[in-house]
Protein backbone atom coordinates (compact mmCIF):
# COMPACT_ATOMS: atom_id res chain seq x y z
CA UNK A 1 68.75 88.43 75.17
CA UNK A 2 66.91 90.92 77.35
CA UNK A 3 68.37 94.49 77.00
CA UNK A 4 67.98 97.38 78.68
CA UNK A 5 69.10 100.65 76.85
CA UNK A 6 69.95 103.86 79.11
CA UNK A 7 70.39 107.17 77.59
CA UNK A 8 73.95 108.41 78.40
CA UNK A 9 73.63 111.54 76.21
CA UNK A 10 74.28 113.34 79.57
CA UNK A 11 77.68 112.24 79.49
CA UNK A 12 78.60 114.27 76.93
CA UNK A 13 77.15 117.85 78.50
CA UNK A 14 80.91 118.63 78.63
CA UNK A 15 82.28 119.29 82.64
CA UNK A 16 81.51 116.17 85.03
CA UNK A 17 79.11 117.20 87.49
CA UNK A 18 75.50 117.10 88.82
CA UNK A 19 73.53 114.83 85.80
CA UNK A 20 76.23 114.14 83.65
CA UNK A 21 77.94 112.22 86.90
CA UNK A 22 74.51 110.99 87.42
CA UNK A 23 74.64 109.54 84.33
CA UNK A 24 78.26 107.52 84.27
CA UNK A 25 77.96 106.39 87.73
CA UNK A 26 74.78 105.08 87.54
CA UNK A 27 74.99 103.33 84.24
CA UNK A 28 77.82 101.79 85.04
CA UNK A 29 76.93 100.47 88.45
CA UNK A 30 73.96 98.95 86.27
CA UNK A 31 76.55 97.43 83.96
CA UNK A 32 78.19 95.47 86.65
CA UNK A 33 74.86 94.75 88.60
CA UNK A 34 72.51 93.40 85.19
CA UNK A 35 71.12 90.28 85.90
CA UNK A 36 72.30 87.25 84.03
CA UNK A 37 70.92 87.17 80.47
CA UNK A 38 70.26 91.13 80.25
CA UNK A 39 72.52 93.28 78.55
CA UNK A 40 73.15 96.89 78.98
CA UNK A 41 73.53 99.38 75.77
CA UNK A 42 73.32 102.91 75.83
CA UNK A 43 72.14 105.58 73.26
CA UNK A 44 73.23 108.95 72.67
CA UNK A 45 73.06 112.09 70.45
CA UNK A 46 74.83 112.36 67.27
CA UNK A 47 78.61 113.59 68.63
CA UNK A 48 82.14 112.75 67.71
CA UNK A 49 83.91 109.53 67.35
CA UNK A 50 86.38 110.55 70.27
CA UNK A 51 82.97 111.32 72.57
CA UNK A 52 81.88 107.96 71.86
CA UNK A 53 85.26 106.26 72.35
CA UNK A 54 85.33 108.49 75.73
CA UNK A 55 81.75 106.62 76.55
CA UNK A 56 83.40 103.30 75.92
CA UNK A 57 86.11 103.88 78.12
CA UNK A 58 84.28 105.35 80.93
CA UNK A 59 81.64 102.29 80.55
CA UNK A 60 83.41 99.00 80.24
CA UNK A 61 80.88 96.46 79.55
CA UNK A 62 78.44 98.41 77.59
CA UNK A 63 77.06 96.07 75.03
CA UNK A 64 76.52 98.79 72.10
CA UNK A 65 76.45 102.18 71.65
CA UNK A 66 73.22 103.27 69.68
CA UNK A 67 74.01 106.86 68.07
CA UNK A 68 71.60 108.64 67.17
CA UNK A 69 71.86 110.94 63.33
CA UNK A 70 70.29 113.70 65.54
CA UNK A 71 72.32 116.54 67.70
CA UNK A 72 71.25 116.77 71.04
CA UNK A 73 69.32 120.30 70.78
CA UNK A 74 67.58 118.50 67.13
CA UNK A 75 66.50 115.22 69.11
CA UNK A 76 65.64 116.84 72.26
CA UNK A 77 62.74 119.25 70.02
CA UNK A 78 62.38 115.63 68.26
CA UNK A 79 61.12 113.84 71.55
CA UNK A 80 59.36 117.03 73.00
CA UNK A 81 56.89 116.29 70.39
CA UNK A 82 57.12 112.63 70.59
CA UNK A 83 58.85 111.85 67.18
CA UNK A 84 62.25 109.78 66.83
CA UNK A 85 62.06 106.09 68.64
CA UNK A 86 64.77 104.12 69.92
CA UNK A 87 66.02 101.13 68.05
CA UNK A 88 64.75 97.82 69.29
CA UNK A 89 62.44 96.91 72.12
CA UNK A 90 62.45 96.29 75.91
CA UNK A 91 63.35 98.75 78.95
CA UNK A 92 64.57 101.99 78.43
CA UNK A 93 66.08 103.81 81.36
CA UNK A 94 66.93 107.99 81.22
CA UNK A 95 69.04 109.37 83.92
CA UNK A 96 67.07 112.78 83.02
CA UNK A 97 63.82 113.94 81.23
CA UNK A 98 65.82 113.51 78.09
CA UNK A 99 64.32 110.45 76.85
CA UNK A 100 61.65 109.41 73.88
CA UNK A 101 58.71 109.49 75.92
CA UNK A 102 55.88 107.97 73.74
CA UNK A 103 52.98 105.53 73.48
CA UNK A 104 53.78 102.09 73.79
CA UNK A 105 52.57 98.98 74.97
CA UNK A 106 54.38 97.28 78.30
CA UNK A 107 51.78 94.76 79.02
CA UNK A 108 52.17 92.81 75.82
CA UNK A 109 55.27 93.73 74.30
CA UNK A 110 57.42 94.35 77.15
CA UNK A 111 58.31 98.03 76.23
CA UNK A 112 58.67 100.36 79.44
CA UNK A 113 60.33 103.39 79.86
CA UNK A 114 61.36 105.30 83.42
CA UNK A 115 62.92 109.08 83.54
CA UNK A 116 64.02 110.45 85.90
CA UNK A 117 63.67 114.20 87.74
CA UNK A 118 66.39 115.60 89.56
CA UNK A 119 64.73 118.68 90.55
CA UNK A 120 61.74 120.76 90.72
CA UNK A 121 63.45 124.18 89.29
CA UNK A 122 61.33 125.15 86.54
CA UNK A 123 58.28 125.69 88.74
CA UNK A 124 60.05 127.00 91.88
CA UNK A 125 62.78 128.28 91.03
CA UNK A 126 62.05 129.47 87.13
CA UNK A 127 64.76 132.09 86.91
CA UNK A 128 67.71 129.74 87.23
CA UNK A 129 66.96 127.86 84.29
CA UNK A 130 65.94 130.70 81.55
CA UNK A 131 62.54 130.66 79.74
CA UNK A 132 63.45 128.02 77.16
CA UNK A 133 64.35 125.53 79.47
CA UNK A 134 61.94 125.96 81.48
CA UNK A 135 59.57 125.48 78.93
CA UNK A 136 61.36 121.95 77.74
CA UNK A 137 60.94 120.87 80.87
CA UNK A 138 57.50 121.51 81.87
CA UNK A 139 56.91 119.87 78.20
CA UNK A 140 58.64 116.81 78.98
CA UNK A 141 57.28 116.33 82.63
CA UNK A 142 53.67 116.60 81.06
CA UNK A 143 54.99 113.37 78.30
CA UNK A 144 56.48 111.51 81.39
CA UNK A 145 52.62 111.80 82.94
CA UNK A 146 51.16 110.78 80.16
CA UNK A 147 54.11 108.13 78.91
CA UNK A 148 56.37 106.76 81.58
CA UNK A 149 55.90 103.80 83.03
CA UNK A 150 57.59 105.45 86.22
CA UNK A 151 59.82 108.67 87.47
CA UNK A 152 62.51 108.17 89.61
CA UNK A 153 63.48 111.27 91.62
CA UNK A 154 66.71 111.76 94.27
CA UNK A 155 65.33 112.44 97.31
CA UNK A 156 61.51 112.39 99.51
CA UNK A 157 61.78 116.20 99.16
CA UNK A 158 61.43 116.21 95.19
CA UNK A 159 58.96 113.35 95.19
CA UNK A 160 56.74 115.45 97.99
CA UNK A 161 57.07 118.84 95.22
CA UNK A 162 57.24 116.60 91.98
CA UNK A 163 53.07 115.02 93.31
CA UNK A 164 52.11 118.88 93.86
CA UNK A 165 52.90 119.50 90.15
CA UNK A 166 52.03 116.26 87.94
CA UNK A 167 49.92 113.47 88.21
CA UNK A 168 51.99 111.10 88.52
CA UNK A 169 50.37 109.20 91.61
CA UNK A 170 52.01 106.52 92.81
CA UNK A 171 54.73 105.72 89.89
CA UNK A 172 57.23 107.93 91.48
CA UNK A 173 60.18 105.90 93.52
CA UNK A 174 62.83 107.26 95.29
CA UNK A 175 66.75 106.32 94.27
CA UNK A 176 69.77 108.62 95.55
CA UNK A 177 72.54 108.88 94.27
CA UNK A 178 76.20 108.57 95.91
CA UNK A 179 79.41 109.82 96.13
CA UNK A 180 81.26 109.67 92.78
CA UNK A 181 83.80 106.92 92.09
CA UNK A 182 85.96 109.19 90.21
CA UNK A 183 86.51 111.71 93.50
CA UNK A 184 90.07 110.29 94.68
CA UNK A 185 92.87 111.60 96.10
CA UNK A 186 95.62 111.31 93.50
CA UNK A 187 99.47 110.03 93.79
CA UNK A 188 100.73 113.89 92.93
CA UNK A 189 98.27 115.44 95.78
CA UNK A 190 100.91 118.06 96.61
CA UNK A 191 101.97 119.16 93.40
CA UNK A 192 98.26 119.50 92.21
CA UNK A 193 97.64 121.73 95.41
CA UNK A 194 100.67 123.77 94.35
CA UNK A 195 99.33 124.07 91.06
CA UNK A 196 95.92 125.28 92.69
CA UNK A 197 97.99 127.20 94.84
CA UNK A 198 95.85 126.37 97.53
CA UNK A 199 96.22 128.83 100.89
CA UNK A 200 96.44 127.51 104.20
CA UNK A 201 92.70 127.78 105.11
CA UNK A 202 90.21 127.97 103.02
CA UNK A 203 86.22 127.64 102.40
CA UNK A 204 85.56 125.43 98.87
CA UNK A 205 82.21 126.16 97.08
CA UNK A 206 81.33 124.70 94.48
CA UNK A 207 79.45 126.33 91.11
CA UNK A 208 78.47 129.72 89.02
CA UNK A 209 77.28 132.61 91.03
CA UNK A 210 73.60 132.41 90.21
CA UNK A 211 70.39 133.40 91.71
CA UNK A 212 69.72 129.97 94.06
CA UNK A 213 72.98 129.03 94.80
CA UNK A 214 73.86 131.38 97.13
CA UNK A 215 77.17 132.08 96.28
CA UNK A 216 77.02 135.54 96.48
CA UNK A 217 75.70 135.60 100.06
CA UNK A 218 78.91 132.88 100.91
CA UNK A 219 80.80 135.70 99.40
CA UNK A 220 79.49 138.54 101.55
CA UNK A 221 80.06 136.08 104.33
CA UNK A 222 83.63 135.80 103.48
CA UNK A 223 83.93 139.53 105.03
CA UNK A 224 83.10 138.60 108.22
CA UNK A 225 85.45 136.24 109.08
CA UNK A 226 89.30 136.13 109.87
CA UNK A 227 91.67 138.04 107.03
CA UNK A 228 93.76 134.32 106.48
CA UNK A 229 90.72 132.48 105.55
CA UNK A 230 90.06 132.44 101.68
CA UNK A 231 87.07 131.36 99.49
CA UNK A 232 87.83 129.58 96.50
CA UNK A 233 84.91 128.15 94.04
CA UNK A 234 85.45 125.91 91.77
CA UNK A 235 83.33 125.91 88.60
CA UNK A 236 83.30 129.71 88.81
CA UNK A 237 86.16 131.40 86.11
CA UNK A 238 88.63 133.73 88.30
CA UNK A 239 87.95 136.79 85.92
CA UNK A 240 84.09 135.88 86.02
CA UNK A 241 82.05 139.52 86.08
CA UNK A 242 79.40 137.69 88.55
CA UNK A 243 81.87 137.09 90.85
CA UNK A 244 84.10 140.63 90.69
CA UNK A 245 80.98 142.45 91.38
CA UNK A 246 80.42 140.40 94.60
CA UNK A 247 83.38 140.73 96.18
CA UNK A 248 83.18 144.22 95.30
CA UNK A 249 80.13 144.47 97.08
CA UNK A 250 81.44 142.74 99.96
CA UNK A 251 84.20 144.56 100.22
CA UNK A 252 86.60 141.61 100.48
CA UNK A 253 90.09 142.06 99.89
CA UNK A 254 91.02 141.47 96.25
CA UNK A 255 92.85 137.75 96.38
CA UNK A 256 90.64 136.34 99.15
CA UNK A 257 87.81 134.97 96.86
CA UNK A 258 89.27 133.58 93.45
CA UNK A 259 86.86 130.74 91.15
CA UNK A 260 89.19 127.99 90.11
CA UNK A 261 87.27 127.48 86.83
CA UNK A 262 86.20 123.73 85.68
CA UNK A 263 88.63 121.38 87.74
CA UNK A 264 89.43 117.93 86.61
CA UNK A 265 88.59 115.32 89.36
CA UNK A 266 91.96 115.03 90.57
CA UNK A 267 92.55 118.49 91.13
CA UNK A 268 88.84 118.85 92.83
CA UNK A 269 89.40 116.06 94.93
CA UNK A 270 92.26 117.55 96.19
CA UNK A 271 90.81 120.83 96.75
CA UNK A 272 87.84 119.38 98.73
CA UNK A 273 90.06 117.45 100.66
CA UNK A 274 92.26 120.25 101.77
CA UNK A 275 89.65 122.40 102.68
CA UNK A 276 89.14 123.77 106.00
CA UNK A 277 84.82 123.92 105.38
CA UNK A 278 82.83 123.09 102.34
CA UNK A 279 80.01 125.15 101.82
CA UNK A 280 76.89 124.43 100.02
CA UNK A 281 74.51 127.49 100.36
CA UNK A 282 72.11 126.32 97.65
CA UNK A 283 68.77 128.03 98.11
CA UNK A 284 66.96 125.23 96.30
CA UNK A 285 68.38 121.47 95.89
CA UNK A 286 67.36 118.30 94.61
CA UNK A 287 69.53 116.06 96.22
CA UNK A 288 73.21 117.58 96.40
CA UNK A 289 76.26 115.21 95.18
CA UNK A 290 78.92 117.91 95.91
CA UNK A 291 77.76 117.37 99.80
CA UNK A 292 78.20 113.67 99.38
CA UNK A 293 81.30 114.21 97.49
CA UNK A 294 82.55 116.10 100.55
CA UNK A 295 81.26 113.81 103.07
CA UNK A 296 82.84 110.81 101.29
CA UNK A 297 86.77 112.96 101.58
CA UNK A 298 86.23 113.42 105.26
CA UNK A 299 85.90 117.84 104.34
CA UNK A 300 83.56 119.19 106.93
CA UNK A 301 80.36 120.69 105.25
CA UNK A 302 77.91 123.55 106.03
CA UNK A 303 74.78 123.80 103.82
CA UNK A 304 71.61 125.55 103.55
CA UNK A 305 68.59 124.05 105.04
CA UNK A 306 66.98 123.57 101.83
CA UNK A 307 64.85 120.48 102.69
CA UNK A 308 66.49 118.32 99.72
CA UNK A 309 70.06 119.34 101.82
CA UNK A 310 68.45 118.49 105.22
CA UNK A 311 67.12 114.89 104.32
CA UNK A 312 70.20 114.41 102.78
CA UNK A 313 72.70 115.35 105.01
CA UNK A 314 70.76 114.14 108.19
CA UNK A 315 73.14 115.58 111.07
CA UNK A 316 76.33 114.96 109.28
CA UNK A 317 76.61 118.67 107.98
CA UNK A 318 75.89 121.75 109.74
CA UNK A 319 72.79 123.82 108.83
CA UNK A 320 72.43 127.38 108.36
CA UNK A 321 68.69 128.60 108.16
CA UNK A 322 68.64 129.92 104.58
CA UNK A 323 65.52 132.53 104.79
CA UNK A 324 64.94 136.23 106.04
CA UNK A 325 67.77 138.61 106.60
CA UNK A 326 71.21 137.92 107.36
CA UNK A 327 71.63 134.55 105.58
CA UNK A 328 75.46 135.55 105.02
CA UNK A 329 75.97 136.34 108.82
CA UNK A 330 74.52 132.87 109.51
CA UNK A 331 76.69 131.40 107.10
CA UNK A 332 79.79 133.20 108.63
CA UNK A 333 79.19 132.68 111.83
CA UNK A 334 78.52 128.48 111.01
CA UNK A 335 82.19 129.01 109.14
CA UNK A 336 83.85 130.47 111.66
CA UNK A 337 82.39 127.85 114.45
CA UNK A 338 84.18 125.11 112.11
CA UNK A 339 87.56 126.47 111.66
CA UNK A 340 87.65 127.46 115.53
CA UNK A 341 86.54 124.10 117.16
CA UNK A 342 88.69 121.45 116.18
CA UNK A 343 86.60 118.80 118.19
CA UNK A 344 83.40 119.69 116.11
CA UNK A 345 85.35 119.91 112.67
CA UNK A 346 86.45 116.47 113.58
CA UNK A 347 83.27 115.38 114.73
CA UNK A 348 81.89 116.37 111.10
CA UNK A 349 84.15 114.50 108.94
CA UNK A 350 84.29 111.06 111.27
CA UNK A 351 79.50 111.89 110.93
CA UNK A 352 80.41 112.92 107.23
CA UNK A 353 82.30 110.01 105.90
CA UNK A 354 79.54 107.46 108.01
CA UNK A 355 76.62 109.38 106.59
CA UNK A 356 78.66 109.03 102.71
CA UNK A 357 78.63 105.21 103.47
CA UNK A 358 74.83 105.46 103.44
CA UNK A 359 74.75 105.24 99.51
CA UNK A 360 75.88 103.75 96.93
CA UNK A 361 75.49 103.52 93.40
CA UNK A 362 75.03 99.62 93.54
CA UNK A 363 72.59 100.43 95.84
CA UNK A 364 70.80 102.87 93.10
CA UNK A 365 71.39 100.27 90.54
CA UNK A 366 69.98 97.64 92.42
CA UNK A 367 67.06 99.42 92.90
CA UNK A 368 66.46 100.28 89.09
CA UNK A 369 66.93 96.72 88.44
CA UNK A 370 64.19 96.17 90.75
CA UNK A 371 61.35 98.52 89.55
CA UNK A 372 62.25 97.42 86.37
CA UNK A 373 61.75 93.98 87.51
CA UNK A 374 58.17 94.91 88.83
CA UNK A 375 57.02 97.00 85.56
């Protein structure tokens, strides 16, 4: 039997979001999608035996589960310098640069391997990741030029910056990804939203406070719009120093910014959905799957015009020009023209939920069926 063996070490990088959700959406549209005859196994770091049963259950259909004796920091180093191979032969598919990028012969054994880059961040954006990242990165890119067979990346904007910095010619191919699965508003939407104790209107941002995701200027923005309207970002911890120093800075009342910390998908999906705007602010992007997220729940979005953000969101979100002076004014004043005009915050989520409907991960699976097909 043909197989085709997809690292899902992602999974495990603890809080679903950006590759990790990647990762389980993806594989498991390519569960339900493989061709008759091919089977689909995955391989992942040396973890815990509830991890793996978590991978199981997340991934019904997955014919094995190859685990590696290796932690994830021990076999990452081990494939940065090309030792460690997989078990078996055939196609090998990584979600991420985190693969075992090494010589091997497609033409007459069948062997390929395709990674995948989600963003260009350690070259533009270099301060986001931290030296030693950046430096695993830029090692594993220069592998995948030299060993992958091809690199999928999310979005025209990434494959445009990825050809600037590695020869990779004409191997790149373009596959979004879509709105997660798992982003559903529950049974016990009201008592969740008690338990968030969501206000009446409020922006929802999504993330850390960090130096591209412009958090901090959606925080300044906060102070320019009406007292009742509240900011609340999830991923962010409510006592998080990053955070108390912006709204400091802002000078916004104490209680109208609070981070929600790490939010189960229940409890985000009802925060999106109750949200009066969803702001993305992101300086630089890949592709965004909190936009399509909010697209998908009908929440009406504002983002930066990062180009990733623009290609993606077409004219389904609103766009705030991101560079020169007074990027939080911008952002306020695109805020405040949301929560005042009903007919255009209806207008975005009827565009939203259309422009959601655009992808799909069968669509992405598809698709890596398909360049596999032609390797």
């Amino acid at each position: 039997m043909t197989t085709l063996r997809v690292i899902v070490d992602e999974m495990l990088s603890g809080a679903p979001g950006g590759v990790s959700r990647y990762a389980e959406e993806l594989t498991r549209a390519l569960i339900s999608t493989a061709p008759k005859g091919v089977a689909v196994e995955g391989l992942v770091s040396a973890s815990t035996e509830p991890e793996y049963e978590r991978i199981h259950e997340r991934l019904p259909g997955l014919a094995t589960l190859h685990k590696s004796a290796l932690q994830r920091r021990e076999l990452s180093s081990a494939w940065q310098h090309g030792f460690t191979r997989l078990p078996g032969t055939g196609m090998v598919h990584a979600p991420s640069l985190f693969a075992p990028l090494a010589k091997h012969d497609r033409l007459n054994d069948g062997d390929q391997i395709i990674v995948t880059v989600h963003d260009t961040l350690a070259w533009t954006a270099p301060q986001v990741l931290g030296p030693r990242r950046v430096s695993w990165h830029k090692a594993m890119l220069k592998r995948a030029e030299k060993y992958a067979d091809a690199i999928v990346v999310p979005s025209h904007t990434v494959a445009d910056e990825l050809m600037t910095i590695a020869a990779v010619g004409e191997r790149i191919r373009v596959i979004g990804g879509a709105s997660s699965s798992a982003l559903r508003l529950p049974t016990d939407a009201d008592l969740l939203a008690a338990e968030l104790e969501l206000p009446d209107r409020y922006v929802l941002a999504i993330g850390d406070i960090g130096a591209q995701n412009g958090l901090d200027q959606l925080v300044a923005a906060l102070a320019a719009l009406d007292d009742d309207v509240a900011l609340l970002i999830a991923g962010t911890e409510p006592a998080s120093p990053a955070l108390v120093s912006a709204a400091d800075e802002a000078r916004v009342a104490p209680g109208r910014v609070r981070g929600l910390g790490a939010l189960a998908d229940p409890a985000l999906s009802v925060a999106l959905s109750r949200a009066a705007v969803f702001a993305y602010p992101n300086l630089e992007e890949g592709f965004g799957l909190p936009v399509l997220d909010a697209f998908a729940l009908g929440t009406p979005v504002i983002h930066s015009d990062a180009p990733a953000l623009v290609e993606l969101g077409a004219e389904a979100g609103l766009r705030v020009e991101r560079e020169g002076e007074g990027y939080s004014e911008r952002l306020a004043e695109a805020i405040g023209s949301v929560i005042a005009d009903s007919e255009l915050a209806d207008r975005l989520r009827v565009e939203g939920i259309d422009r959601a409907g655009v992808f799909s991960w069968r669509g992405a699976a598809d698709k890596v069926w398909q360049l596999h097909a032609d390797l």
